[in-house]
N, C-alpha and C. Protein backbone atom coordinates (compact mmCIF):
# COMPACT_ATOMS: atom_id res chain seq x y z
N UNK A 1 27.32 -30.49 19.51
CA UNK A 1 26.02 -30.06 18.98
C UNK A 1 25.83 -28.58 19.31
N UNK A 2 25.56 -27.80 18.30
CA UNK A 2 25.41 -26.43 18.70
C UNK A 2 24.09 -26.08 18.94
N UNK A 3 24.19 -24.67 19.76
CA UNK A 3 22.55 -24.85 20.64
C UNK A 3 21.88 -24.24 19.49
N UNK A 4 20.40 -23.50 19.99
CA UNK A 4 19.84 -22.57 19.35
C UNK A 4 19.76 -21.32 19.17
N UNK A 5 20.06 -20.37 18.55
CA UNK A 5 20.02 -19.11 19.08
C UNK A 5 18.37 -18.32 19.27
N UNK A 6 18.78 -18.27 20.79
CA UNK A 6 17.21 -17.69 21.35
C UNK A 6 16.58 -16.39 20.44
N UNK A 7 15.35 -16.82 20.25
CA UNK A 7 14.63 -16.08 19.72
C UNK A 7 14.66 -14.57 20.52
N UNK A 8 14.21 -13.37 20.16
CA UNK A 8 14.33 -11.78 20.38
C UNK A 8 13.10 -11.02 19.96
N UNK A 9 12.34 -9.91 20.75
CA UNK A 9 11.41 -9.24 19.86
C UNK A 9 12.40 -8.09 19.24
N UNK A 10 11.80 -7.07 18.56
CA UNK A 10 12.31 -6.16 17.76
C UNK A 10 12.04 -4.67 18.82
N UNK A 11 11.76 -5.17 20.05
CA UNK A 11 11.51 -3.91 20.52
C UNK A 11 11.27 -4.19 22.18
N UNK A 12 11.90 -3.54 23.53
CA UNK A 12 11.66 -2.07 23.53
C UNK A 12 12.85 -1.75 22.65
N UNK A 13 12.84 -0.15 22.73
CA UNK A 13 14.32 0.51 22.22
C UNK A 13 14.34 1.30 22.68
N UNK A 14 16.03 1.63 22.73
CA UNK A 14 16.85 2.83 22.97
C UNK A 14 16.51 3.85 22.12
N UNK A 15 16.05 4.70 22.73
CA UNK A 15 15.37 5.77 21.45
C UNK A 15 16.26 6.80 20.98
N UNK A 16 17.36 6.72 22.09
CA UNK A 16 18.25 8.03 21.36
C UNK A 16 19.31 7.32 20.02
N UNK A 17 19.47 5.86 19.69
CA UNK A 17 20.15 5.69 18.73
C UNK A 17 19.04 5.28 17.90
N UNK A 18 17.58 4.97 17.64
CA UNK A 18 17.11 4.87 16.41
C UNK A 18 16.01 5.77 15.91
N UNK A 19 15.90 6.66 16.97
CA UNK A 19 14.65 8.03 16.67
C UNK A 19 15.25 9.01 17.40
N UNK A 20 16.71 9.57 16.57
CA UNK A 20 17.67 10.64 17.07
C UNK A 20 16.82 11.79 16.44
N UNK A 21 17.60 12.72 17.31
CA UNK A 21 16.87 14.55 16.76
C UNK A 21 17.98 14.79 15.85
N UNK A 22 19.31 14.34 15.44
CA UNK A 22 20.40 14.75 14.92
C UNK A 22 21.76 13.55 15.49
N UNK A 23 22.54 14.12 14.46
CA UNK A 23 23.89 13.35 14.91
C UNK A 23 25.23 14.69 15.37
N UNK A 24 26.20 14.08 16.37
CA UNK A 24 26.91 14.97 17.05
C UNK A 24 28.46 14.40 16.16
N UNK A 25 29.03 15.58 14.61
CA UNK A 25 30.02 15.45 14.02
C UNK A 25 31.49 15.76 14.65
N UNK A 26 32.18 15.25 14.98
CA UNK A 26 33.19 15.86 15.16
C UNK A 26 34.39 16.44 14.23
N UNK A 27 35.02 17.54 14.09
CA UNK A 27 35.96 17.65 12.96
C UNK A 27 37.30 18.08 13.56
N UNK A 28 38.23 18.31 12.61
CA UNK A 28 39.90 17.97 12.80
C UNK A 28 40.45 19.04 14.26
N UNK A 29 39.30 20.59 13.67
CA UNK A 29 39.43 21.29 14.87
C UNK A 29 39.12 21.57 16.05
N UNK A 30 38.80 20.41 16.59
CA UNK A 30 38.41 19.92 17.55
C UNK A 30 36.96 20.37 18.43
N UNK A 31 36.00 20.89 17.14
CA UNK A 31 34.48 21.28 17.58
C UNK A 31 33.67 20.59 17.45
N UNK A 32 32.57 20.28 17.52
CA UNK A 32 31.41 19.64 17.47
C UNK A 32 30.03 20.04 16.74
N UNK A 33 29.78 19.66 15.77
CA UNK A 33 27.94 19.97 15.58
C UNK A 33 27.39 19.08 15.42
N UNK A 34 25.99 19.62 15.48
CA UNK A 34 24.76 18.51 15.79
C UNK A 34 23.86 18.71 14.59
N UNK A 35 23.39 17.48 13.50
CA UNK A 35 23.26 18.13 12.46
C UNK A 35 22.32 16.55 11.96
N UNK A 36 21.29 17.05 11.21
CA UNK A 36 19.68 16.19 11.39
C UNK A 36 20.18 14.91 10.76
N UNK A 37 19.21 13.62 11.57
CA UNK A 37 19.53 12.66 10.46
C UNK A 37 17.71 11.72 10.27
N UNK A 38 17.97 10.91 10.74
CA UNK A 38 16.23 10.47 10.15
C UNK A 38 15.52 11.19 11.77
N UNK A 39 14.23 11.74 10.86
CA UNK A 39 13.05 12.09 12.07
C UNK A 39 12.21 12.46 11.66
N UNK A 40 10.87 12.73 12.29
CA UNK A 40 9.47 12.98 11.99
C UNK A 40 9.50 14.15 11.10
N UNK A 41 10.50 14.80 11.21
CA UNK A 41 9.86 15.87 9.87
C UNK A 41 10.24 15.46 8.93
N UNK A 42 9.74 15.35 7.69
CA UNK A 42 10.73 15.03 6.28
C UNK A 42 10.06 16.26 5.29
N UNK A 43 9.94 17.11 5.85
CA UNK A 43 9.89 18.52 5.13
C UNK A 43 11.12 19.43 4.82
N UNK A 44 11.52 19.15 3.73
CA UNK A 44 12.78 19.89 3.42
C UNK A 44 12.28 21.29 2.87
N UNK A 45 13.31 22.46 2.81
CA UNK A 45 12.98 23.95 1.88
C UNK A 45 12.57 23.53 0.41
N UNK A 46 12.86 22.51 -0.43
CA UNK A 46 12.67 23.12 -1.70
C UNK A 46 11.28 21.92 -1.53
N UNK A 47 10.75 20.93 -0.59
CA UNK A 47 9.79 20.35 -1.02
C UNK A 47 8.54 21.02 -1.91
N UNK A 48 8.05 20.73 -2.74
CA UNK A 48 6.51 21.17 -3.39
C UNK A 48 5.64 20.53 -2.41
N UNK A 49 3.97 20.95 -3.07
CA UNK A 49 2.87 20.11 -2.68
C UNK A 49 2.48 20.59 -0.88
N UNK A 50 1.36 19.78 -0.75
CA UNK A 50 0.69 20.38 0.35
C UNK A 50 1.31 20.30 1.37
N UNK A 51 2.08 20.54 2.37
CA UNK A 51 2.07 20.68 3.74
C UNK A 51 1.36 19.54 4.60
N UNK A 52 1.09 18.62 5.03
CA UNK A 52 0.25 18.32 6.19
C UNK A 52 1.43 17.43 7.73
N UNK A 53 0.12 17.14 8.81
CA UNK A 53 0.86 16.81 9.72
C UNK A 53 0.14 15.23 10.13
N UNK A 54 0.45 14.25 10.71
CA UNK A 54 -0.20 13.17 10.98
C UNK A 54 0.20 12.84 12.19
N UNK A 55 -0.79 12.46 13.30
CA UNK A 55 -0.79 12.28 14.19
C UNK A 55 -1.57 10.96 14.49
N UNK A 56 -1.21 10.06 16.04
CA UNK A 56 -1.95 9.24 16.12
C UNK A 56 -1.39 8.59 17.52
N UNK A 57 -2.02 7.57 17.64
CA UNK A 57 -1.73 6.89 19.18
C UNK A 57 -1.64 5.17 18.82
N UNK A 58 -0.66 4.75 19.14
CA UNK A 58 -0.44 2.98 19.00
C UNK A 58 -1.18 2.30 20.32
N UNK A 59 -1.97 1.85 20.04
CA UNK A 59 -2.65 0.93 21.13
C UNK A 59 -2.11 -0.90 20.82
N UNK A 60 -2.60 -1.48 22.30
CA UNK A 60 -1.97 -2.84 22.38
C UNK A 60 -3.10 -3.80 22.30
N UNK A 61 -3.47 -4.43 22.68
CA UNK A 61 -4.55 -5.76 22.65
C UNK A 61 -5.77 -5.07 23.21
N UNK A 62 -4.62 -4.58 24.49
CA UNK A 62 -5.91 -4.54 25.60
C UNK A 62 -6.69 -2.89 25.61
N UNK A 63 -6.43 -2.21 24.50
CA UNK A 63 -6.77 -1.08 24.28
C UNK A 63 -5.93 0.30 25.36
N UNK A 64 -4.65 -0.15 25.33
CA UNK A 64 -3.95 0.73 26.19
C UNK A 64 -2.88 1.21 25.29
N UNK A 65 -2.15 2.78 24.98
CA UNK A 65 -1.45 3.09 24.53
C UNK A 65 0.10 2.40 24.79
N UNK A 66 0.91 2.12 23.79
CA UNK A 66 2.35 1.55 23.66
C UNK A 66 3.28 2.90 23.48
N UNK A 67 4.12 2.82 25.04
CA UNK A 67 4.72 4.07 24.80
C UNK A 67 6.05 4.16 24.44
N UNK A 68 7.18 2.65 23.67
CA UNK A 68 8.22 2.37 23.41
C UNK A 68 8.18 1.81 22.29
N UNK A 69 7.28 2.66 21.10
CA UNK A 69 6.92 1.81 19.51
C UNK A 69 7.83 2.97 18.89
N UNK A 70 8.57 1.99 17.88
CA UNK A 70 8.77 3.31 16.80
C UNK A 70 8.10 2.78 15.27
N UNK A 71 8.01 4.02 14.79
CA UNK A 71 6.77 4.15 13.33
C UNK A 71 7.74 4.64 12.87
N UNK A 72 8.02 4.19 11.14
CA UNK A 72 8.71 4.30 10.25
C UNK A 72 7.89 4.56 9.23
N UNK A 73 7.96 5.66 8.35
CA UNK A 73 7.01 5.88 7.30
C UNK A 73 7.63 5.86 5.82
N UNK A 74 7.34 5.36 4.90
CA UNK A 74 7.62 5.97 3.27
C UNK A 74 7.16 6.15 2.47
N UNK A 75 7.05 7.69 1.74
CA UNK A 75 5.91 7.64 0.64
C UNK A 75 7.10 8.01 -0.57
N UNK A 76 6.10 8.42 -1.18
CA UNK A 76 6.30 9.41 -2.81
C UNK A 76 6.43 10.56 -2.36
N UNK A 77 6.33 11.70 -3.42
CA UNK A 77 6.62 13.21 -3.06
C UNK A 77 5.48 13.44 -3.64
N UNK A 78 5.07 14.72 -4.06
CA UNK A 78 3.69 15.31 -3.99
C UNK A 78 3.47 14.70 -6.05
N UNK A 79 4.39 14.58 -6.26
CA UNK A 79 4.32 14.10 -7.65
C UNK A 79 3.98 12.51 -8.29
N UNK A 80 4.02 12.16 -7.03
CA UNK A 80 4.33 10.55 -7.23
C UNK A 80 5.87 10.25 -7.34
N UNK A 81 6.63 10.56 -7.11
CA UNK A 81 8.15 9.74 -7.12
C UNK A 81 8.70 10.15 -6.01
N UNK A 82 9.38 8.55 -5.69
CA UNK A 82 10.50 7.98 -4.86
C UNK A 82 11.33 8.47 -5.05
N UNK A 83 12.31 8.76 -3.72
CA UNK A 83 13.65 9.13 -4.25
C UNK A 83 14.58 7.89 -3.97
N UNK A 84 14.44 7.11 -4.77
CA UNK A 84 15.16 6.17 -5.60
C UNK A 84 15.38 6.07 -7.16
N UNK A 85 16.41 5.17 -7.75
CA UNK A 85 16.52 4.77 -8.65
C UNK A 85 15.11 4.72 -9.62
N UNK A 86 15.01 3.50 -9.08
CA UNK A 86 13.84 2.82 -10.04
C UNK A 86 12.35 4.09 -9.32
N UNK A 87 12.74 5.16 -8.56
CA UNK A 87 11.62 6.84 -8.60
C UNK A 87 11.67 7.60 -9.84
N UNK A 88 12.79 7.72 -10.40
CA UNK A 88 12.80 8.32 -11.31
C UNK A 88 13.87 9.83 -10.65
N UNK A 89 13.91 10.91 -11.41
CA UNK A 89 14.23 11.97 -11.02
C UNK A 89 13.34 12.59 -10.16
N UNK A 90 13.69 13.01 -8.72
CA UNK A 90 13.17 13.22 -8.23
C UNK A 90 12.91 14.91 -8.10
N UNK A 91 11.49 15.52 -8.33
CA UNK A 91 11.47 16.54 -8.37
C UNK A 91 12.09 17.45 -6.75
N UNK A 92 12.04 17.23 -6.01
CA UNK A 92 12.32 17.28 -4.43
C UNK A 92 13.60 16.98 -4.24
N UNK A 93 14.55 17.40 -4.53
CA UNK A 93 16.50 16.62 -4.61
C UNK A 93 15.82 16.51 -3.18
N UNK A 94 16.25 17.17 -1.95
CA UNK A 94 16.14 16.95 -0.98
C UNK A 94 15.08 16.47 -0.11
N UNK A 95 14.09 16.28 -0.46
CA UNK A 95 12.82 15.23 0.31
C UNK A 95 13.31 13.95 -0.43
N UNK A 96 13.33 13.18 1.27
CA UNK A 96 13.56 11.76 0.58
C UNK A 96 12.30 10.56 1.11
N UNK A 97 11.40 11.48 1.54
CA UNK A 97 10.04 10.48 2.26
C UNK A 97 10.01 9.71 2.90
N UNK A 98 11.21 9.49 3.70
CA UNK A 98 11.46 8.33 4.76
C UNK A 98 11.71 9.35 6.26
N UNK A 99 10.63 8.39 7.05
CA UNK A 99 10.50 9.65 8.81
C UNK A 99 10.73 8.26 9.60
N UNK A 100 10.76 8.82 11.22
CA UNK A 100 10.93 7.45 11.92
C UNK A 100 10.50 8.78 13.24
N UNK A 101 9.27 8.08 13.85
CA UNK A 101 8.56 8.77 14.88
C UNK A 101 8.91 7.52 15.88
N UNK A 102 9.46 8.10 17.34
CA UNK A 102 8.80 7.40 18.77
C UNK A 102 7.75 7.69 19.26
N UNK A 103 7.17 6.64 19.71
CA UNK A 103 5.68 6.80 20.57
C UNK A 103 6.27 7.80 22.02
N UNK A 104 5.76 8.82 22.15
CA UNK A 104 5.65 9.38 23.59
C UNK A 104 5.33 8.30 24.81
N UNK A 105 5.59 8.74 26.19
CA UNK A 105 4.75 8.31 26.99
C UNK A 105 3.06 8.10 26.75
N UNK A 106 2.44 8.64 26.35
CA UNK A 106 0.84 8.73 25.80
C UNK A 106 0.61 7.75 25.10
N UNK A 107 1.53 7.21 23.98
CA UNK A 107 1.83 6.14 23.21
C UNK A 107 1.72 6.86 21.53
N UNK A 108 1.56 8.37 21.78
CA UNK A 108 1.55 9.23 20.31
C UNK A 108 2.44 9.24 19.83
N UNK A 109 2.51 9.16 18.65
CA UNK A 109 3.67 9.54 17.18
C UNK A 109 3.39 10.72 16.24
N UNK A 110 3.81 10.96 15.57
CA UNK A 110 3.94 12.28 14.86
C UNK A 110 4.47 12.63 13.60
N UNK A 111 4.14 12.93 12.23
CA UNK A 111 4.87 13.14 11.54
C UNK A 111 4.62 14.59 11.11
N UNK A 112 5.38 15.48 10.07
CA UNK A 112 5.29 16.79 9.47
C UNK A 112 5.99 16.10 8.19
N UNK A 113 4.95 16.45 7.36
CA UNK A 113 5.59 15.91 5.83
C UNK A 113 4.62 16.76 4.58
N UNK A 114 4.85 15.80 3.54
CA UNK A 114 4.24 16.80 2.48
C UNK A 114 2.98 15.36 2.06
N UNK A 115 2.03 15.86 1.34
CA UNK A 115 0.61 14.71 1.14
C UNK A 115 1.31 14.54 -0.57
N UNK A 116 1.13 12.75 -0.24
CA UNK A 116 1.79 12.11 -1.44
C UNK A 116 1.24 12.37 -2.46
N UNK A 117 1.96 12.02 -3.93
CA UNK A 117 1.03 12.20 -5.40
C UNK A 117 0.33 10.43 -5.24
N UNK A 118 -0.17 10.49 -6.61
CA UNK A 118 -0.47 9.15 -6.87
C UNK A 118 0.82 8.42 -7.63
N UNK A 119 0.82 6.68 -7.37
CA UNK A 119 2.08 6.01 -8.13
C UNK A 119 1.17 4.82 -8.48
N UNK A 120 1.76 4.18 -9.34
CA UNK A 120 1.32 3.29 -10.66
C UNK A 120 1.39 2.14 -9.19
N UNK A 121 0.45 1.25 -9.57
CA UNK A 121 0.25 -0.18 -8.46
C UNK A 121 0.53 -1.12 -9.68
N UNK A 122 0.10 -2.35 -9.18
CA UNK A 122 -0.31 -3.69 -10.16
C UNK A 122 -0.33 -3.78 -11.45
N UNK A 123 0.00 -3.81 -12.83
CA UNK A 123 -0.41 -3.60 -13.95
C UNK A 123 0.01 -2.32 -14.03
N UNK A 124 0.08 -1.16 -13.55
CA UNK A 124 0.42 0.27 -14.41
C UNK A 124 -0.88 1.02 -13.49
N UNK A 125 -1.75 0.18 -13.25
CA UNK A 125 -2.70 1.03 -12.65
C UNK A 125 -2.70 2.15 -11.01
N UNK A 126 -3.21 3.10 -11.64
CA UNK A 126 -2.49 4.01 -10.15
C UNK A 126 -3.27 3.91 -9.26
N UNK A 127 -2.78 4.02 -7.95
CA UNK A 127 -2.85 3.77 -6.74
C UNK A 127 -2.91 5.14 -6.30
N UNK A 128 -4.28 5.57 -5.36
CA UNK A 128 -4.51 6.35 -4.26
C UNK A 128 -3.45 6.71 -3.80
N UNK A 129 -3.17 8.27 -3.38
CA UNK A 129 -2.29 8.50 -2.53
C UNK A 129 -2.18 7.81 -1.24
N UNK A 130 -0.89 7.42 -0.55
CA UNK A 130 -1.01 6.87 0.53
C UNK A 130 0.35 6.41 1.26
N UNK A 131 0.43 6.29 2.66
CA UNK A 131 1.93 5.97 2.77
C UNK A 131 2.29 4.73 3.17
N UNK A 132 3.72 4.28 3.00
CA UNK A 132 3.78 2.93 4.12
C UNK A 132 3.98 3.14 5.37
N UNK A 133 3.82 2.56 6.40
CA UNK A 133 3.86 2.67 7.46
C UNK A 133 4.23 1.24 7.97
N UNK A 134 5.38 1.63 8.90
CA UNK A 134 6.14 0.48 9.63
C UNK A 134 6.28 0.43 11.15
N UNK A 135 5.40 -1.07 11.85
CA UNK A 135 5.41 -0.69 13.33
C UNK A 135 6.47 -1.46 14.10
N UNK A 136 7.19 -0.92 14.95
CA UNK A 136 8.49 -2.24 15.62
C UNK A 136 7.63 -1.69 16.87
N UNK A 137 7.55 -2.70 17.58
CA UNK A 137 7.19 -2.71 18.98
C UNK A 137 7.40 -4.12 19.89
N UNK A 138 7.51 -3.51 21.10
CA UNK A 138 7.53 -4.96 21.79
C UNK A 138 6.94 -5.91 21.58
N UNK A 139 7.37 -7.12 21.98
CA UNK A 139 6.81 -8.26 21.92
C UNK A 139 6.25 -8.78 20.39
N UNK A 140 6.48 -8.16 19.59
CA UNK A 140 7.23 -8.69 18.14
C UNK A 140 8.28 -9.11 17.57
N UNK A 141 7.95 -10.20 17.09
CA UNK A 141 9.36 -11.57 16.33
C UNK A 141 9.66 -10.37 15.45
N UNK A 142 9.40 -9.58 14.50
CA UNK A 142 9.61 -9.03 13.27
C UNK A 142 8.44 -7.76 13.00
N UNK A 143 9.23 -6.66 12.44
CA UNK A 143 8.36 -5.68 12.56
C UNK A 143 6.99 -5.61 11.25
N UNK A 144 5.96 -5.36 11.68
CA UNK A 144 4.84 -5.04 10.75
C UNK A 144 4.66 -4.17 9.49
N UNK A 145 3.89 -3.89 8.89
CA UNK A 145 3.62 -3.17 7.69
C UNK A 145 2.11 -2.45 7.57
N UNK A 146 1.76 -1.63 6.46
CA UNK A 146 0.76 -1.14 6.87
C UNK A 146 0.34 -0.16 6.20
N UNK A 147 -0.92 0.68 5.85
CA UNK A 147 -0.88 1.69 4.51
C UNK A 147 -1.68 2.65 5.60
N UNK A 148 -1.45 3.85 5.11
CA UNK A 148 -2.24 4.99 5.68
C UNK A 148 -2.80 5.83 4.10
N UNK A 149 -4.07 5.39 4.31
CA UNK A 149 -4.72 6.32 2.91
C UNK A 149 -5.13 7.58 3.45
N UNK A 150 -6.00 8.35 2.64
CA UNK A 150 -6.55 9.92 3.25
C UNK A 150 -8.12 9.54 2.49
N UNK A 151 -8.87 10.38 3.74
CA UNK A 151 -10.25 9.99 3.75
C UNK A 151 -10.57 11.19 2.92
N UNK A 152 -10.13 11.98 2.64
CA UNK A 152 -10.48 13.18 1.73
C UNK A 152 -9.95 12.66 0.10
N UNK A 153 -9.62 11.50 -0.09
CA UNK A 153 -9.26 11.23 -1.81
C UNK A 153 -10.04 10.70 -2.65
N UNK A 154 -10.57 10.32 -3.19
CA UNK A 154 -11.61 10.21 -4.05
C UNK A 154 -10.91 9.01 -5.03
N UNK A 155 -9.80 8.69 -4.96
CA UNK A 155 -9.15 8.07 -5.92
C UNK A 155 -9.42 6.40 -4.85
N UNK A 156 -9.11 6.70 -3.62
CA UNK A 156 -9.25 5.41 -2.46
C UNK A 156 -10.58 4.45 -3.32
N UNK A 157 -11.78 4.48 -3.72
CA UNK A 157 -12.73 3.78 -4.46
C UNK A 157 -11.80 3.01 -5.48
N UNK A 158 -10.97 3.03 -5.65
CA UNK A 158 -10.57 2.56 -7.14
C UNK A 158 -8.62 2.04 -6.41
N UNK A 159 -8.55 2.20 -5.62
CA UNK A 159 -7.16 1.62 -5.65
C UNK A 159 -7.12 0.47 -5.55
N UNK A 160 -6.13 -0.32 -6.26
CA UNK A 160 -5.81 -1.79 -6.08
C UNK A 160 -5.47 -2.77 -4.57
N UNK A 161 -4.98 -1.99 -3.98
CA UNK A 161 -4.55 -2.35 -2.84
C UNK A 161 -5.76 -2.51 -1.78
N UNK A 162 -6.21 -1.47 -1.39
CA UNK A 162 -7.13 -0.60 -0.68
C UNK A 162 -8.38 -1.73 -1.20
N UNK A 163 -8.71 -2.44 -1.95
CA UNK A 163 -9.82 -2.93 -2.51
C UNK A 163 -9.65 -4.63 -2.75
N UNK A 164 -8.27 -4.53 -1.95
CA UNK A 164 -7.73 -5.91 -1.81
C UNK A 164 -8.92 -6.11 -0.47
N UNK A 165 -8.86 -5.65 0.19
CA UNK A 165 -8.86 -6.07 1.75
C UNK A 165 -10.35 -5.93 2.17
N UNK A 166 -10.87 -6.50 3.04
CA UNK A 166 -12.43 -6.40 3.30
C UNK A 166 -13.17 -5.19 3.53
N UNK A 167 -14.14 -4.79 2.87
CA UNK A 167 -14.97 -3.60 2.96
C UNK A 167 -14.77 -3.26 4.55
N UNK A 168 -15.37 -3.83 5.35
CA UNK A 168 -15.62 -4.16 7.16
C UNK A 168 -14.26 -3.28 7.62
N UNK A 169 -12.94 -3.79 7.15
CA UNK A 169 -11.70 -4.06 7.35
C UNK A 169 -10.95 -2.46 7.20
N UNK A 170 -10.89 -2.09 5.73
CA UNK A 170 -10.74 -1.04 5.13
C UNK A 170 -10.37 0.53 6.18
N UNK A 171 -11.66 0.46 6.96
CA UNK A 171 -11.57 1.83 7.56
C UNK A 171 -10.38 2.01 8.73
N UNK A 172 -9.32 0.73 9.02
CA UNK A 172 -8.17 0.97 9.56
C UNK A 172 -7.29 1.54 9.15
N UNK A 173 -7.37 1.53 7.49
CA UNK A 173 -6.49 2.21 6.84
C UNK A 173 -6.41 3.52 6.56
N UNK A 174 -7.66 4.00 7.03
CA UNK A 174 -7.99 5.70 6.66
C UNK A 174 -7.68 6.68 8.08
N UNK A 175 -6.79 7.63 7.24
CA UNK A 175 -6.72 8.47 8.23
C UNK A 175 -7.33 10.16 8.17
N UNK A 176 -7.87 10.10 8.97
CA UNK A 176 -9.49 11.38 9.23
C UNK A 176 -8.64 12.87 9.29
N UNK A 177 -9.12 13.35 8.33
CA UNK A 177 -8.62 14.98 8.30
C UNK A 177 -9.52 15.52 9.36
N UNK A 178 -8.56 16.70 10.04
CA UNK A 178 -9.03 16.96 11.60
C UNK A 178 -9.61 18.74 10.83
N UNK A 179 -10.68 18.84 11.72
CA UNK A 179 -10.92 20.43 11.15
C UNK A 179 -10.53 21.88 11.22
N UNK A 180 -10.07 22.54 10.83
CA UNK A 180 -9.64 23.61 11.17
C UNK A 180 -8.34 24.32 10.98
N UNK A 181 -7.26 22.81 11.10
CA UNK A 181 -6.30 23.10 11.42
C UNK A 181 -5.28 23.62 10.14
N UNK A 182 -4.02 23.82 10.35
CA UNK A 182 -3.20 24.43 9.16
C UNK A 182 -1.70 24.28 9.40
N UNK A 183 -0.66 24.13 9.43
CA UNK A 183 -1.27 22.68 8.26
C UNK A 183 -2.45 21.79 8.28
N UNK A 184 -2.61 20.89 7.36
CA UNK A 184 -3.70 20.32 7.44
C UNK A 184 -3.31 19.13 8.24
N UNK A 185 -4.17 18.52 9.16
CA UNK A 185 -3.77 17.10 9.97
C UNK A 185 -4.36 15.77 10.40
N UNK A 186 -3.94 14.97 9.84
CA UNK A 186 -4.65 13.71 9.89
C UNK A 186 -4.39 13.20 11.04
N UNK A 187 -5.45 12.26 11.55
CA UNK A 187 -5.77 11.51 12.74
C UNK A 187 -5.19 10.21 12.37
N UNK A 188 -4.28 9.05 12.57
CA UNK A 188 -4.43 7.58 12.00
C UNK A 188 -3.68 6.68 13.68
N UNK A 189 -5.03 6.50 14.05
CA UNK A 189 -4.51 5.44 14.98
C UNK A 189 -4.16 4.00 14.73
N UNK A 190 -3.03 3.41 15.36
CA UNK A 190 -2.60 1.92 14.56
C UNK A 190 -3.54 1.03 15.94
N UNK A 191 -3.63 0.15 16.09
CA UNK A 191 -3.94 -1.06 16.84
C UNK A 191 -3.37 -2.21 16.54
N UNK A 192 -2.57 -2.70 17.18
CA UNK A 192 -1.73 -4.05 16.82
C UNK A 192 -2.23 -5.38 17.02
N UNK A 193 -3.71 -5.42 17.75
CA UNK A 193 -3.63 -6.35 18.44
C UNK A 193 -5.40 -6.32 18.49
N UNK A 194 -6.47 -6.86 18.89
CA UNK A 194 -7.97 -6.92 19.16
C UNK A 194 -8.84 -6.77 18.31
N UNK A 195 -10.57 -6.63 18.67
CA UNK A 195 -11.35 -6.47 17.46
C UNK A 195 -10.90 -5.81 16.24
N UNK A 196 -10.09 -4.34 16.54
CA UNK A 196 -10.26 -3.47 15.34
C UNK A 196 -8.79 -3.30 14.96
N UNK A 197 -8.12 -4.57 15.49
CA UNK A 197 -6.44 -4.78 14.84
C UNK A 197 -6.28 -3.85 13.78
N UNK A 198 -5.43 -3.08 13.27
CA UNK A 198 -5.44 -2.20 11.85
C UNK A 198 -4.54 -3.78 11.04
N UNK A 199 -5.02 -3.35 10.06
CA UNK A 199 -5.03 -4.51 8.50
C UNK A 199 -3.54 -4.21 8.10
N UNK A 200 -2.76 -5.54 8.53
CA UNK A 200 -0.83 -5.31 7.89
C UNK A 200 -1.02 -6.47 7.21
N UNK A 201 0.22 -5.79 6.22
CA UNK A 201 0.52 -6.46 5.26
C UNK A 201 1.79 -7.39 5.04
N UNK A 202 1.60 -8.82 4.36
CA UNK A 202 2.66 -9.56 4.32
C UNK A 202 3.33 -9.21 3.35
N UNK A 203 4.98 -8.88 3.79
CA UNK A 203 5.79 -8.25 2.36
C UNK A 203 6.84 -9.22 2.24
């Protein structure tokens, strides 16, 4: 009779193999470089569109920062398209909208990216700018899901998604443009866990 194989969370992690600053190539002449692979910036030279930065802090049940989470993000480009297939041509060859932030000691994450276009939801109908957002952290069977809208869009009243979920509920998903700053920078704290859990999604 074969046993069971014991269940696992998805997290802590080794942060230098899944939220690297770069990878170390070796070639025939026996040198070395160190040369980017996924990370919080996904600002390439030829990106278009606005500039901004997003910041935030992962809290746990008990309202204490998680300082061994990693956040995975994916949007559109400032146009609305994926750089995938079924994106279309992507105006951005080189932005591909996929980041992967570690929580600091503090339990902060970080991204530098460009502010998404709008993309077609449900029916054809378009959807608010906004990103996905992915949480792995301890003491999770399987990692979470999650939208980050912008409280400065005007389009958020009318998105399909965003209007799925309870009025009450909603304001987990918004992330608060901070003043002053330049780039421009959003605030979006996650909560995994208590009264003001942020609202994930089953995919």
């Amino acid at each position: 009779m074969s046993e069971i194989t014991p269940s696992q969370t998805v997290g802590p992690f080794f942060a230098y193999g899944l939220t690297p600053k770069g990878r170390c190539d070796w070639d025939p002449n026996g040198s070395y470089s160190w040369k980017n692979t996924v990370e919080s910036n996904l600002v390439t030279p030829d990106a278009s569109g606005t500039r901004i930065r997003i910041e935030g802090i992962v809290y746990d049940g008990d309202n204490l920062p998680i300082n061994d989470c990693m956040i995975e993000i994916w949007q559109a480009d400032s146009q609305g398209r994926y750089a995938s297939p079924r994106g279309g041509a992507a105006s951005n060859t080189q932005f591909k909208g996929f980041g992967r932030s570690a929580t600091d000691k503090a339990g902060v994450f970080a991204f530098d990216t460009i502010k998404p276009g709008q993309v077609a939801g449900p029916g054809g109908k378009p959807q608010a700018p906004h990103i996905v957002v992915c949480v792995f952290s301890r003491g999770m069977i399987r990692q979470v899901y999650t939208r980050l809208y912008f409280d400065d869009e005007a389009a958020n009243a009318n998105d399909p998604i965003l209007n799925m979920v309870p009025a009450d509920r909603r304001k987990t998903l918004i992330a608060h443009k901070q003043a002053g700053t330049d780039p421009a920078l959003y605030r979006f704290d996650i909560r995994v866990q208590g009264g003001d859990e942020t609202v994930f999604f089953d995919i």
